[in-house]
C-alpha atoms as a PDB file:
ATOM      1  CA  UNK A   1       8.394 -51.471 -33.819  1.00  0.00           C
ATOM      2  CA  UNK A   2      11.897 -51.827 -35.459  1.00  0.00           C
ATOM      3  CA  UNK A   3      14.107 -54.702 -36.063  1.00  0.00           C
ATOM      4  CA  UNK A   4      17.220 -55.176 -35.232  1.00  0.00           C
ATOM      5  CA  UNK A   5      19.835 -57.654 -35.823  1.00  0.00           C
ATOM      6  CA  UNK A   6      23.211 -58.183 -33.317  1.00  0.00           C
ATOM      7  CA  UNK A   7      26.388 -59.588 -34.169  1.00  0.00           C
ATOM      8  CA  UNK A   8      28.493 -60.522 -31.259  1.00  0.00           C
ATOM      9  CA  UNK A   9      25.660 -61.585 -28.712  1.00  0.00           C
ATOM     10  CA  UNK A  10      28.135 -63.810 -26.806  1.00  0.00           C
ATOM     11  CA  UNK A  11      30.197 -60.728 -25.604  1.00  0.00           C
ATOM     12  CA  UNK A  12      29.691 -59.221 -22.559  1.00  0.00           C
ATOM     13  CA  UNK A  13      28.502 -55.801 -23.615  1.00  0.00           C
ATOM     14  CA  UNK A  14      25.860 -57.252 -25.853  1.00  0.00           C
ATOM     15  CA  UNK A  15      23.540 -57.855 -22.775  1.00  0.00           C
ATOM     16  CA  UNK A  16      23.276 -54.210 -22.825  1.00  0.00           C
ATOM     17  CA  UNK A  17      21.981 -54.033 -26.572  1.00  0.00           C
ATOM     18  CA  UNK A  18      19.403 -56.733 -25.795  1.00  0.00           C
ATOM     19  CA  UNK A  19      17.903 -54.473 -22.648  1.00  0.00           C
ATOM     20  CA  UNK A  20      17.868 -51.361 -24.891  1.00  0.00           C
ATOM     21  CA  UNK A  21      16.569 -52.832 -27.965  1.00  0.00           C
ATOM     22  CA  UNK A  22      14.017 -54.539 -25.502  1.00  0.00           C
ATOM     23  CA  UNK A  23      13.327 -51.239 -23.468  1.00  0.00           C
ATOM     24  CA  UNK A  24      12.872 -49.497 -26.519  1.00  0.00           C
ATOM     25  CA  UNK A  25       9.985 -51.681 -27.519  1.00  0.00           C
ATOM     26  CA  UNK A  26      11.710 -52.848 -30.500  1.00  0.00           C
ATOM     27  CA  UNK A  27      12.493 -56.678 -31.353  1.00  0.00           C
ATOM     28  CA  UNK A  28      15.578 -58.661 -32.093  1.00  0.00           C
ATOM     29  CA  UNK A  29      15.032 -60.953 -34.788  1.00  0.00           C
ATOM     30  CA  UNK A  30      18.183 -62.447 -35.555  1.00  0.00           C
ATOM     31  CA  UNK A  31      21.281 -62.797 -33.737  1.00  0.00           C
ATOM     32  CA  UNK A  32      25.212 -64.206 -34.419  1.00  0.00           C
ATOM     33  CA  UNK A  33      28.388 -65.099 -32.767  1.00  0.00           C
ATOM     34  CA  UNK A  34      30.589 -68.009 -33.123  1.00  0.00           C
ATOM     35  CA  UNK A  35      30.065 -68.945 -29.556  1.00  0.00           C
ATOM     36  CA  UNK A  36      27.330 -70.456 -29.185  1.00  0.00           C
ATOM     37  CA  UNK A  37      27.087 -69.431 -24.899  1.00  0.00           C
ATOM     38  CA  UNK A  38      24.288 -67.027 -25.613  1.00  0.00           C
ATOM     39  CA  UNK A  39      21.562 -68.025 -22.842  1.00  0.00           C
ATOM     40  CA  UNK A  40      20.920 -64.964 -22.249  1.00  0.00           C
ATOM     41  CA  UNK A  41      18.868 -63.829 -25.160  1.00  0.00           C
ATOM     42  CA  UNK A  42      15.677 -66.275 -23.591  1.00  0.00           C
ATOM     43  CA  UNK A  43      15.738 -63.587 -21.162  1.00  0.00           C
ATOM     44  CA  UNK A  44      14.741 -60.795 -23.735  1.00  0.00           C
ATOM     45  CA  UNK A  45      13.947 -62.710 -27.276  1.00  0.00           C
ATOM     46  CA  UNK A  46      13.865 -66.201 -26.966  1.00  0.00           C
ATOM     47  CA  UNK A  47      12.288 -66.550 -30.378  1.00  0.00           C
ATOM     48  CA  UNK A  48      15.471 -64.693 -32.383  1.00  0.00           C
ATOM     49  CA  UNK A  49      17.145 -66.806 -34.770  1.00  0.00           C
ATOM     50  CA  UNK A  50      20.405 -67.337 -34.061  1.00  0.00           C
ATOM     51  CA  UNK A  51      23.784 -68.195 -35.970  1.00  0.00           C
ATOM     52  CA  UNK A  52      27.229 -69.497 -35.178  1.00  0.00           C
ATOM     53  CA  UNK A  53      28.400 -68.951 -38.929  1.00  0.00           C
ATOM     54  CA  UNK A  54      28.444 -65.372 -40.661  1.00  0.00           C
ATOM     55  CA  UNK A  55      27.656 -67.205 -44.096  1.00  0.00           C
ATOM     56  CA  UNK A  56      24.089 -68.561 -42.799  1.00  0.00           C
ATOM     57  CA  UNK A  57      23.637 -65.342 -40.943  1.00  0.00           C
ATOM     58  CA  UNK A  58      24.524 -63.241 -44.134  1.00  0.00           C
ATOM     59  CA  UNK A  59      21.772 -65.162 -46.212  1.00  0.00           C
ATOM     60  CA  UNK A  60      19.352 -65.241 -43.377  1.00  0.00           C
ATOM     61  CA  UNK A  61      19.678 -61.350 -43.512  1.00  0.00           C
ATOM     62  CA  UNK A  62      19.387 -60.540 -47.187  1.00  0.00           C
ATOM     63  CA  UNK A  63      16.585 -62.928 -47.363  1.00  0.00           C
ATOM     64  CA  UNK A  64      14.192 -61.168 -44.501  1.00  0.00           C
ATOM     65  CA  UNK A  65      15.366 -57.720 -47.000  1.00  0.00           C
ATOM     66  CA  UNK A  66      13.055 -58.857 -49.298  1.00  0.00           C
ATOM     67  CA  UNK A  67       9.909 -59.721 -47.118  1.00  0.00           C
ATOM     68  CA  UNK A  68       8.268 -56.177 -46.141  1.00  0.00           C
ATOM     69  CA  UNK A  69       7.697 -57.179 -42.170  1.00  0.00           C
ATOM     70  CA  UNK A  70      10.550 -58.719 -41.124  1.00  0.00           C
ATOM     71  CA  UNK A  71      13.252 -56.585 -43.104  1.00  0.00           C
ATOM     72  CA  UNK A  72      16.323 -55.536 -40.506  1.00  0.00           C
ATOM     73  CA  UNK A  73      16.050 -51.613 -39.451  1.00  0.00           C
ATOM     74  CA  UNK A  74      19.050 -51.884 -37.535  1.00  0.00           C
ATOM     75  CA  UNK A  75      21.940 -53.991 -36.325  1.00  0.00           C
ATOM     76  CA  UNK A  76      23.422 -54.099 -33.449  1.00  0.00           C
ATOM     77  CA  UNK A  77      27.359 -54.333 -33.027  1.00  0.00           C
ATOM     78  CA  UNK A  78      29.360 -55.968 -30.412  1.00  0.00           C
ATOM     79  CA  UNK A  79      31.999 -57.387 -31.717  1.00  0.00           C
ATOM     80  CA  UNK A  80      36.178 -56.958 -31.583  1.00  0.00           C
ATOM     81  CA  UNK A  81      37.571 -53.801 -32.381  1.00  0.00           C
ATOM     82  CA  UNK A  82      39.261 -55.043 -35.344  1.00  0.00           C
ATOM     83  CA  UNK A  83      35.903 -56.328 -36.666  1.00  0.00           C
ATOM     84  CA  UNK A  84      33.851 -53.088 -36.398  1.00  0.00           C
ATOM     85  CA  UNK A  85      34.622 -51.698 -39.536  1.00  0.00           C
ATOM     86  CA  UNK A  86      33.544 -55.133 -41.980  1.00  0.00           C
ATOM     87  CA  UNK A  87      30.079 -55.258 -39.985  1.00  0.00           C
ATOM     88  CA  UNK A  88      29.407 -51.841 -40.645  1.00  0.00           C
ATOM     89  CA  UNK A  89      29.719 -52.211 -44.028  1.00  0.00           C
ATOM     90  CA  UNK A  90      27.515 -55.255 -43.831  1.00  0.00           C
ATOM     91  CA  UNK A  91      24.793 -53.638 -41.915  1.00  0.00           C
ATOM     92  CA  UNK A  92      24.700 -50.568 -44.095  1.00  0.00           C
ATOM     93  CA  UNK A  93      24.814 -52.496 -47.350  1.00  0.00           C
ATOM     94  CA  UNK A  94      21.788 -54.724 -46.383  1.00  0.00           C
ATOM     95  CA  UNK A  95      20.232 -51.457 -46.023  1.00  0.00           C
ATOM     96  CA  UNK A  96      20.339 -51.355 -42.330  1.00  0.00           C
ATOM     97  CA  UNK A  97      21.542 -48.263 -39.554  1.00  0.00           C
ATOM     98  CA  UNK A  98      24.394 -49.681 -37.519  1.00  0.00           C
ATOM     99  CA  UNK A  99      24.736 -49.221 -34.116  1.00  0.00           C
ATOM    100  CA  UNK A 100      28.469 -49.926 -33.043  1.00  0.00           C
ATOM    101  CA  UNK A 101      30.092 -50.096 -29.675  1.00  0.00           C
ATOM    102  CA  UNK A 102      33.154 -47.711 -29.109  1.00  0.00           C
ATOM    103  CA  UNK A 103      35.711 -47.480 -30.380  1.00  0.00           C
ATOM    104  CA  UNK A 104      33.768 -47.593 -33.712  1.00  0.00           C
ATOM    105  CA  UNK A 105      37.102 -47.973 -35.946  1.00  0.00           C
ATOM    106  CA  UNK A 106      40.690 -48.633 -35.282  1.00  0.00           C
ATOM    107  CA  UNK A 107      42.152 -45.707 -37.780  1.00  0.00           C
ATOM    108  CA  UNK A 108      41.249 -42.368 -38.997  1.00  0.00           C
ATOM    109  CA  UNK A 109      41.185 -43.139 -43.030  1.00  0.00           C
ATOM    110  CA  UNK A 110      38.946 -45.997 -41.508  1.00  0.00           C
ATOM    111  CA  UNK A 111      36.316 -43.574 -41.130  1.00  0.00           C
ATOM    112  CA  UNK A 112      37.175 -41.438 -43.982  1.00  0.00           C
ATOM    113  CA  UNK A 113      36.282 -44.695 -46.036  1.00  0.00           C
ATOM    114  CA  UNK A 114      33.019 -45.449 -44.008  1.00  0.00           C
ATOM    115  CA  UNK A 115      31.610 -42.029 -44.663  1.00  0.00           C
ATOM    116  CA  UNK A 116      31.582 -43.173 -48.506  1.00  0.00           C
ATOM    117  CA  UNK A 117      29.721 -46.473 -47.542  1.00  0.00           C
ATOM    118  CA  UNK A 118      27.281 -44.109 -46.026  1.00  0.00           C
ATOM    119  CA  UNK A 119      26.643 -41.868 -49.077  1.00  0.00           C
ATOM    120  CA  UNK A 120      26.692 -44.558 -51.292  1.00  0.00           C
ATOM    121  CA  UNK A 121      23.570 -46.379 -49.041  1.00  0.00           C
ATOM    122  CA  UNK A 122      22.021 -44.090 -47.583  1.00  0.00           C
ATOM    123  CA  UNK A 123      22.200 -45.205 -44.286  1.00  0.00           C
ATOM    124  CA  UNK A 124      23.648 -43.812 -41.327  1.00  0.00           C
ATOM    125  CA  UNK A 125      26.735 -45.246 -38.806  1.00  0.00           C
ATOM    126  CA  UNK A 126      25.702 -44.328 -35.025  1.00  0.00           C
ATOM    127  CA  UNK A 127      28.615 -45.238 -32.326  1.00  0.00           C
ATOM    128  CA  UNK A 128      27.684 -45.567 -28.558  1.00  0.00           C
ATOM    129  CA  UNK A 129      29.816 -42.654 -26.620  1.00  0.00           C
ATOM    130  CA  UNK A 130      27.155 -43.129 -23.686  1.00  0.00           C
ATOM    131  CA  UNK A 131      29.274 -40.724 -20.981  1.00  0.00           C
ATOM    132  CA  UNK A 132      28.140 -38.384 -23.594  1.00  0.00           C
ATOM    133  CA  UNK A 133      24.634 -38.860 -21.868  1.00  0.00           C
ATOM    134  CA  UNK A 134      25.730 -39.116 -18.275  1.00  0.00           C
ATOM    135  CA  UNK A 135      24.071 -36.645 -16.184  1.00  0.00           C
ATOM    136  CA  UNK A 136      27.284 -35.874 -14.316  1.00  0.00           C
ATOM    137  CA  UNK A 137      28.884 -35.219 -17.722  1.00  0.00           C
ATOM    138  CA  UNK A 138      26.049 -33.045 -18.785  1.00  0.00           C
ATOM    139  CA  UNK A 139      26.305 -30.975 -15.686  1.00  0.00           C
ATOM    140  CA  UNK A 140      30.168 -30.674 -16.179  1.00  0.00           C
ATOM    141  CA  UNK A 141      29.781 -29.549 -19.699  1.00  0.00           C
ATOM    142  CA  UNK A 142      27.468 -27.138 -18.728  1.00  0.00           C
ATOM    143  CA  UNK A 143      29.576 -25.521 -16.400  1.00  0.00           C
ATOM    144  CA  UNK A 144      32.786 -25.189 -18.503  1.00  0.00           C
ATOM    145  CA  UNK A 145      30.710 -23.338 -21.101  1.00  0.00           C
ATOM    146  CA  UNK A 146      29.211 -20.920 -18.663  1.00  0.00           C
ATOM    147  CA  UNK A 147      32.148 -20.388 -17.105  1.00  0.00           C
ATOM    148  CA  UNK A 148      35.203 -18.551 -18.240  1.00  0.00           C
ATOM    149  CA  UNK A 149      36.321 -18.728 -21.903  1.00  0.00           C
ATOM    150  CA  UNK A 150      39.887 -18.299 -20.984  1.00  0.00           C
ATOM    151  CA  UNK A 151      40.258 -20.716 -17.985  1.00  0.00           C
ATOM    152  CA  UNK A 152      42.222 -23.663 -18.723  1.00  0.00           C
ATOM    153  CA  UNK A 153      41.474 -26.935 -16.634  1.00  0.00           C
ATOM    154  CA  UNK A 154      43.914 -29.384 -15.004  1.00  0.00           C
ATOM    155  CA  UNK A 155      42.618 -33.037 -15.148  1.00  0.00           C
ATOM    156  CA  UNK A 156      43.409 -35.786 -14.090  1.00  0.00           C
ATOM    157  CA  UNK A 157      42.273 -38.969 -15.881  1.00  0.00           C
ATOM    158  CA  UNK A 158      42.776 -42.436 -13.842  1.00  0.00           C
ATOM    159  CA  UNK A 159      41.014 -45.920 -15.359  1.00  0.00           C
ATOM    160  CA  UNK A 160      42.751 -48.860 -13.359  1.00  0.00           C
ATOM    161  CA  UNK A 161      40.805 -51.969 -14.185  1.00  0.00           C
ATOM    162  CA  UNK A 162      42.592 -55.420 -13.293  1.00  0.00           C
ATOM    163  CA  UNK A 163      42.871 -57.960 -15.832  1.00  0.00           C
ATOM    164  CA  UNK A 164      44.036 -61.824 -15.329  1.00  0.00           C
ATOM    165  CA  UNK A 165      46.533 -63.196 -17.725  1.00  0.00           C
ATOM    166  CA  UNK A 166      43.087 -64.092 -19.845  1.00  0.00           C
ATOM    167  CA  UNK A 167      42.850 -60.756 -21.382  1.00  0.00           C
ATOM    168  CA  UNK A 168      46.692 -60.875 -22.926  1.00  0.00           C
ATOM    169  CA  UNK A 169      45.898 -64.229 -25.004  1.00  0.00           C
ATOM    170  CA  UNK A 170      42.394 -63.159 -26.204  1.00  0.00           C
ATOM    171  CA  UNK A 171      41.891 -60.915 -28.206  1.00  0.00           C
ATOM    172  CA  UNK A 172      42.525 -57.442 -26.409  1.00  0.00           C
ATOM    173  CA  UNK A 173      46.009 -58.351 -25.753  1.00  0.00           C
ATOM    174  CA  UNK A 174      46.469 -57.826 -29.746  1.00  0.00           C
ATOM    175  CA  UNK A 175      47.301 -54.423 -30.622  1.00  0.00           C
ATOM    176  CA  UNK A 176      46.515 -55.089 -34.223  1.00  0.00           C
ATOM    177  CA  UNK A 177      43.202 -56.844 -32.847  1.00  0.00           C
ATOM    178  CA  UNK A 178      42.466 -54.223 -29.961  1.00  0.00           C
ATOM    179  CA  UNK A 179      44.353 -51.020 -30.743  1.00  0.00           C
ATOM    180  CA  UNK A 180      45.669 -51.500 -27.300  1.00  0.00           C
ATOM    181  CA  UNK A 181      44.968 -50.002 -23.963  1.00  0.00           C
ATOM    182  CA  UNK A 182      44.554 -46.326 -24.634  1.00  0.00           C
ATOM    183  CA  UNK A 183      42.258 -47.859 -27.375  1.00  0.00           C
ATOM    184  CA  UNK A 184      40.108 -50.321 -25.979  1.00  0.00           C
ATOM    185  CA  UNK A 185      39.296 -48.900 -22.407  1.00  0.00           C
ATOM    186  CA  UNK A 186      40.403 -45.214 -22.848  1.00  0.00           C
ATOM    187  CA  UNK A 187      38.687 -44.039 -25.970  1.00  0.00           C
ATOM    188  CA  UNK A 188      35.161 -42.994 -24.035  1.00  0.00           C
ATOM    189  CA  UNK A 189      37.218 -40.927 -21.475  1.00  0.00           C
ATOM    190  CA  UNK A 190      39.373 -38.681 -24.462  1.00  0.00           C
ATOM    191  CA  UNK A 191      35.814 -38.745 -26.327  1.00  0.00           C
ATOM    192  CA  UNK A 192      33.924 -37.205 -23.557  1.00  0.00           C
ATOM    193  CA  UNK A 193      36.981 -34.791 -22.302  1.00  0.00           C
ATOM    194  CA  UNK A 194      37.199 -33.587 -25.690  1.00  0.00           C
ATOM    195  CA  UNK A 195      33.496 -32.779 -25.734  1.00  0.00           C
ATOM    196  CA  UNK A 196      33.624 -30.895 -22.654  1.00  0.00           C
ATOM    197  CA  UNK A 197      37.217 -29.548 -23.284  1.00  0.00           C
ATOM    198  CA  UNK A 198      38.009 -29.098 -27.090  1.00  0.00           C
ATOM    199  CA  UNK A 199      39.876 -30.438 -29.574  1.00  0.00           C
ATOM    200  CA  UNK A 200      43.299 -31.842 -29.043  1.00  0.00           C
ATOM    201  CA  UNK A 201      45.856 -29.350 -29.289  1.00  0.00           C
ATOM    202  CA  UNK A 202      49.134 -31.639 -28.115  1.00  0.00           C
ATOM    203  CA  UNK A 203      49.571 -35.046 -27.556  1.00  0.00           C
ATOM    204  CA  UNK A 204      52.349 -36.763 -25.283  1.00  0.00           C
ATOM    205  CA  UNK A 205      52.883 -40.261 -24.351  1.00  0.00           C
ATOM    206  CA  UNK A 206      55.071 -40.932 -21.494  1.00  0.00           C
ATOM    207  CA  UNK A 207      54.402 -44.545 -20.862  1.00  0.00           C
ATOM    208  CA  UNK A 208      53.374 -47.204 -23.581  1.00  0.00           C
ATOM    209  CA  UNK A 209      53.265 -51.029 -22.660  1.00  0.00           C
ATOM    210  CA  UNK A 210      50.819 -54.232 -23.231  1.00  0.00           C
ATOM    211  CA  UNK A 211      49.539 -53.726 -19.477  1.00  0.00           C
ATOM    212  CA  UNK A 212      49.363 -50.088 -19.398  1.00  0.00           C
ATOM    213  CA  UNK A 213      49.853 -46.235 -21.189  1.00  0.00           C
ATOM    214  CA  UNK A 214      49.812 -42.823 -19.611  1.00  0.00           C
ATOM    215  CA  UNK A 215      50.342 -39.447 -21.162  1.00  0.00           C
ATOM    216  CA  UNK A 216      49.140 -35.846 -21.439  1.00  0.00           C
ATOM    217  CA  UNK A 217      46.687 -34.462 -23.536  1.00  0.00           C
ATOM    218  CA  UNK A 218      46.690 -30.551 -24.155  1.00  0.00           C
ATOM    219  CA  UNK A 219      42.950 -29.820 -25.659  1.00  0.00           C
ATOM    220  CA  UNK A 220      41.987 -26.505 -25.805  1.00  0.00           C
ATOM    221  CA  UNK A 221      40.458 -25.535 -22.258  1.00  0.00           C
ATOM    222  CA  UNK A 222      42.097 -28.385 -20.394  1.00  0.00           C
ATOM    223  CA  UNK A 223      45.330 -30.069 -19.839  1.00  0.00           C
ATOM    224  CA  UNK A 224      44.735 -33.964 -19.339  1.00  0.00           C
ATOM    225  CA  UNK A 225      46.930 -35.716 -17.466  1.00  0.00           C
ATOM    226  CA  UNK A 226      45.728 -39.508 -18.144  1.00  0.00           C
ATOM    227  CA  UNK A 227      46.746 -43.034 -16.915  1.00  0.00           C
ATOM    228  CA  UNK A 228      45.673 -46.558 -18.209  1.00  0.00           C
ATOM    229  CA  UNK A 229      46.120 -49.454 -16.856  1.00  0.00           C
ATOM    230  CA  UNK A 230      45.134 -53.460 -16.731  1.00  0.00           C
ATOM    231  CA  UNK A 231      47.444 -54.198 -14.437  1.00  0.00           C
ATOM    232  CA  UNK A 232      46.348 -54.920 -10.540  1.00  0.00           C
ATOM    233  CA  UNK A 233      50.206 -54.021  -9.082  1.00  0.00           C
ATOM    234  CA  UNK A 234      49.094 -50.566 -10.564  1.00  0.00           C
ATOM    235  CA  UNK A 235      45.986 -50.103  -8.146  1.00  0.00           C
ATOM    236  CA  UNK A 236      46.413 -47.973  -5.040  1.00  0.00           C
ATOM    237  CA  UNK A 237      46.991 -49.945  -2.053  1.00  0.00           C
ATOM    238  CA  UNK A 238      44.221 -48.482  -0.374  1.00  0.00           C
ATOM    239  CA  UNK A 239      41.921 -49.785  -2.997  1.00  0.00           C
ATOM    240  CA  UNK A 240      43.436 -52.787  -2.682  1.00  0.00           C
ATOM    241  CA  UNK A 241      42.884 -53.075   1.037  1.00  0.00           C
ATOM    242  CA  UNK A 242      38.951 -52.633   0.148  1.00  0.00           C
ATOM    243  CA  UNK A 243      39.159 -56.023  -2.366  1.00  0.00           C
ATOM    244  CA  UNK A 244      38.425 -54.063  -4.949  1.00  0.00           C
ATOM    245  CA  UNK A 245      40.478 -54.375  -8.129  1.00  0.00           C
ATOM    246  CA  UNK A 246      39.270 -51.306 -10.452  1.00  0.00           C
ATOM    247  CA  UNK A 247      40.174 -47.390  -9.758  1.00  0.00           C
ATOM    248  CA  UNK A 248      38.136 -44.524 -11.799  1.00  0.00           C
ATOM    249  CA  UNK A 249      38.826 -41.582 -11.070  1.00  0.00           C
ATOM    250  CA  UNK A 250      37.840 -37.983 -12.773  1.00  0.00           C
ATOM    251  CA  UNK A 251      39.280 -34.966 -11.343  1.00  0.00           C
ATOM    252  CA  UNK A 252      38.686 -31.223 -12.513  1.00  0.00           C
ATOM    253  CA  UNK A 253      41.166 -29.207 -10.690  1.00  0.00           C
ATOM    254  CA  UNK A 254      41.395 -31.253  -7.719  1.00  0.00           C
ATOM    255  CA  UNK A 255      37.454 -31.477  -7.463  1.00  0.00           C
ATOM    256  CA  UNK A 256      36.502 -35.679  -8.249  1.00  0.00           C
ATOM    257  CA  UNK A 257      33.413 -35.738 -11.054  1.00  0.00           C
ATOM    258  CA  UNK A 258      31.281 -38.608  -9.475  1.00  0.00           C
ATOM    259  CA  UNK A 259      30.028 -40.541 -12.510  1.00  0.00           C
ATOM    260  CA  UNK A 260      30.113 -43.964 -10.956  1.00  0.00           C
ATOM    261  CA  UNK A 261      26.490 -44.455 -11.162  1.00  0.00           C
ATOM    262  CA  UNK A 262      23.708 -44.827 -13.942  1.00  0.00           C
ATOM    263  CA  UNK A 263      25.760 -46.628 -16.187  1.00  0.00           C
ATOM    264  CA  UNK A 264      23.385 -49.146 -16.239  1.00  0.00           C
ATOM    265  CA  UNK A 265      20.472 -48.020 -18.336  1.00  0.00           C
ATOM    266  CA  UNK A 266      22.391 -45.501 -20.959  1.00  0.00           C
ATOM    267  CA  UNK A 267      22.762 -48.236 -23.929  1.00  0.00           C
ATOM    268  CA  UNK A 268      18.826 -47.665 -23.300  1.00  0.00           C
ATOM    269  CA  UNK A 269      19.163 -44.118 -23.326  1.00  0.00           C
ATOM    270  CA  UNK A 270      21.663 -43.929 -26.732  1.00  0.00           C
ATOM    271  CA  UNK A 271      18.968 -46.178 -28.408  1.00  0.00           C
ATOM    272  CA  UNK A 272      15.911 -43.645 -28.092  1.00  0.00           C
ATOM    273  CA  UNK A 273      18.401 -40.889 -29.662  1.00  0.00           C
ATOM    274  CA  UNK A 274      19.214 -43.407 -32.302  1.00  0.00           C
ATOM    275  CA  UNK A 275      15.681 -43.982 -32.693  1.00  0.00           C
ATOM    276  CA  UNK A 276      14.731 -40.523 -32.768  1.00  0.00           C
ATOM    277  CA  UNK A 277      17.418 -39.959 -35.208  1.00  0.00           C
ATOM    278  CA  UNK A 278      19.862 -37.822 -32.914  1.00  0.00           C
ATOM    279  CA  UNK A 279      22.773 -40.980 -32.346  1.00  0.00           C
ATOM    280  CA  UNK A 280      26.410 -39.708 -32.554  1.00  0.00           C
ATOM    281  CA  UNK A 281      27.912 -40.573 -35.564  1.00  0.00           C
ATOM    282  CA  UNK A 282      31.181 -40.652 -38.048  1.00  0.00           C
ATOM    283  CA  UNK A 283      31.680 -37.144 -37.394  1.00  0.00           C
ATOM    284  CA  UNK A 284      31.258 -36.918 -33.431  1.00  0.00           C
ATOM    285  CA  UNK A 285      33.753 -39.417 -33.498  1.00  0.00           C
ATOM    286  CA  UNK A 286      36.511 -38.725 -35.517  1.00  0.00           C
ATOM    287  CA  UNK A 287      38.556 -36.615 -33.786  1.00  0.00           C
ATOM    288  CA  UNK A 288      38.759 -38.840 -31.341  1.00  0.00           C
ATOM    289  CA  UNK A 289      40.042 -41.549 -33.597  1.00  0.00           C
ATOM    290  CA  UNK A 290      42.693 -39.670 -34.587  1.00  0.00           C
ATOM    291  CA  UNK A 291      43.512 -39.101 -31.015  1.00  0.00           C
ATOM    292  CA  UNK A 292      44.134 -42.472 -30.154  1.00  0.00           C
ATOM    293  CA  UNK A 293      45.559 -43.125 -33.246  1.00  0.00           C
ATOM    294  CA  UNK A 294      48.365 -41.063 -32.140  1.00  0.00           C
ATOM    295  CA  UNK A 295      49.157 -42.201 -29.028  1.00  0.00           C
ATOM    296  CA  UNK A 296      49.145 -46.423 -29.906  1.00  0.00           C
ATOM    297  CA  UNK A 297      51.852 -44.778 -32.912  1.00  0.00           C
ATOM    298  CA  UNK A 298      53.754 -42.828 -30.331  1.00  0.00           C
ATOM    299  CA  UNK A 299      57.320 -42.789 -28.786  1.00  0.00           C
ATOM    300  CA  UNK A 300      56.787 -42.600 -25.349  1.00  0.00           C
ATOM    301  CA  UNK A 301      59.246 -40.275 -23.645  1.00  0.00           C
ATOM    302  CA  UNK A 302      59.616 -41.458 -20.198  1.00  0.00           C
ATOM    303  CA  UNK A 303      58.584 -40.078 -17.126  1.00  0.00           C
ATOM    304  CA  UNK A 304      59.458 -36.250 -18.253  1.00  0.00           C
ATOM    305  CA  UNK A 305      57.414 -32.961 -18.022  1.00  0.00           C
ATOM    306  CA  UNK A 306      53.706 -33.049 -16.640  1.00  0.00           C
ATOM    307  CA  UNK A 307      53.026 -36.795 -16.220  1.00  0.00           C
ATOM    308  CA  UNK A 308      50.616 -38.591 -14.250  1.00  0.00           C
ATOM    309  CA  UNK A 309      51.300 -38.879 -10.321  1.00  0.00           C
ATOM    310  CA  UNK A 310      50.723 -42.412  -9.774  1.00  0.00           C
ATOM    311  CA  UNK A 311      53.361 -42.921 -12.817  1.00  0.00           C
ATOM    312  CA  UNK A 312      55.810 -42.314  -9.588  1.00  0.00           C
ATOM    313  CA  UNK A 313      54.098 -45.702  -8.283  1.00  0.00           C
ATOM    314  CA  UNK A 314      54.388 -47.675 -11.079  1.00  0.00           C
END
């Protein structure tokens, strides 16, 4: 049995790390997060300490270093963007793994500098790129590479999730907090495409806003045609009609990749890899980084060239 300690256990995604540390048969001993709305934890480790300040969390954690039983294997990440990199280096130098949510940093030399935090502690950085492990994903992968070498694939990337006027004064409506749309919900979808597909070759941004960002990416045995949006006027009226106010959509020349379901249970599924010692790490990741890098630092050119058909919507 392992333990683990999570920072950020008030935010929505940290629910997940609870069920996987708890599926794995592992045990949360200590958790933090400034909020102190965190009920759900009695449902998976009622008896974890908990903190509202990272000083008494901090001391909490190097003290259990130094008792043989209770030391911290692991912690858990789940925190803003912007805040990834600083608990890294905190889990790593109380010589703990880290397990970080996506996107793991907000800048390239970001984790340039992180692989030196590694050497120096021996201690590895895993990231959570869960589509990685989708079975639909899998399957899709497995096809490109058996089929043929030269064939180059026309995608078309659509993530239209609604957001109230909530999400532009906390923090995800910061760029320098967030990295911004392409960032904070479109880093998974160039991180899996670019598995499947290959590195980037070309990147163009047409559109760039707070609300939304759409552009084309030319990887190696696909070009990506990808829009992102928080905004509910961008939704198709037809999905509209239904009540619904999110749109995914995946599709491999013309053919829609249905990966809607078994989202639920992958956090448990990265943590076994982790555990085994096969988690995705600084240099699965990187690439990708760069990628989105780009685009937040891009001028958009307008609606020119190959661009996104429900751009003509917008």
């Amino acid at each position: 049995m392992k333990n683990f300690a999570l920072i950020g256990a008030a935010g929505y995604i940290a629910v997940r790390h609870m069920q996987a540390i708890k599926e794995t048969r592992n045990n949360l001993i200590a958790a933090l997060d400034k909020f102190d709305s965190v009920g759900i934890i009695d449902s998976y480790f009622p008896e974890a300490d908990f903190f509202t300040e990272f000083e008494r969390f901090d001391r909490h954690i190097d003290k259990l270093r130094h008792n043989e039983n209770k030391q911290i294997d692991y912690v858990s990440i789940c925190t803003p963007n912007y805040l990834h990199d600083s608990h890294i280096r905190f889990a790593l130098k109380q010589q703990a793994e880290a397990i970080c949510e996506k996107p793991l940093v907000l800048n390239p030399w970001n984790v340039d500098a992180l692989a030196e935090v590694e050497k120096e502690t021996g201690k590895k950085i895993n990231t959570i790129l869960q589509l990685r492990l989708h079975p639909s994903i899998i399957k899709l992968k497995k096809e490109v590479e058996n089929g043929p070498k030269d064939k180059i694939y026309d995608i078309d990337l659509t993530y239209l999730t609604s957001r109230g006027r909530w999400y532009f004064i906390s923090w995800k409506g910061d760029m320098q907090k967030s990295g911004g749309v392409a960032t904070n919900i479109g880093v998974h979808f160039f991180d899996m495409l670019s598995w499947i597909f290959g590195t980037v070759k070309e990147n163009i941004v047409h559109v760039s806003e707070e609300s939304k960002a759409a552009g084309l990416l030319k990887l190696e045995r696909a070009d990506v045609r990808w829009f992102l949006s928080v905004d509910y006027n961008n939704i198709p009226e037809e999905i509209k009609k239904s009540g619904q106010r999110t749109y995914r959509s995946v599709t491999v020349n013309g053919k829609e990749i249905e990966f809607s379901g078994g989202f639920t249970d992958l956090h448990t599924v990265s943590y076994r890899k982790i555990l085994e010692g096969k988690g995705f790490g600084l240099t699965d990741i990187r690439s990708t980084i760069q990628t989105v890098y780009e685009i937040r630092n891009a001028v958009p050119i307008g609606l020119k060239g190959d661009y996104h058909p429900l751009l003509n919507k917008k």
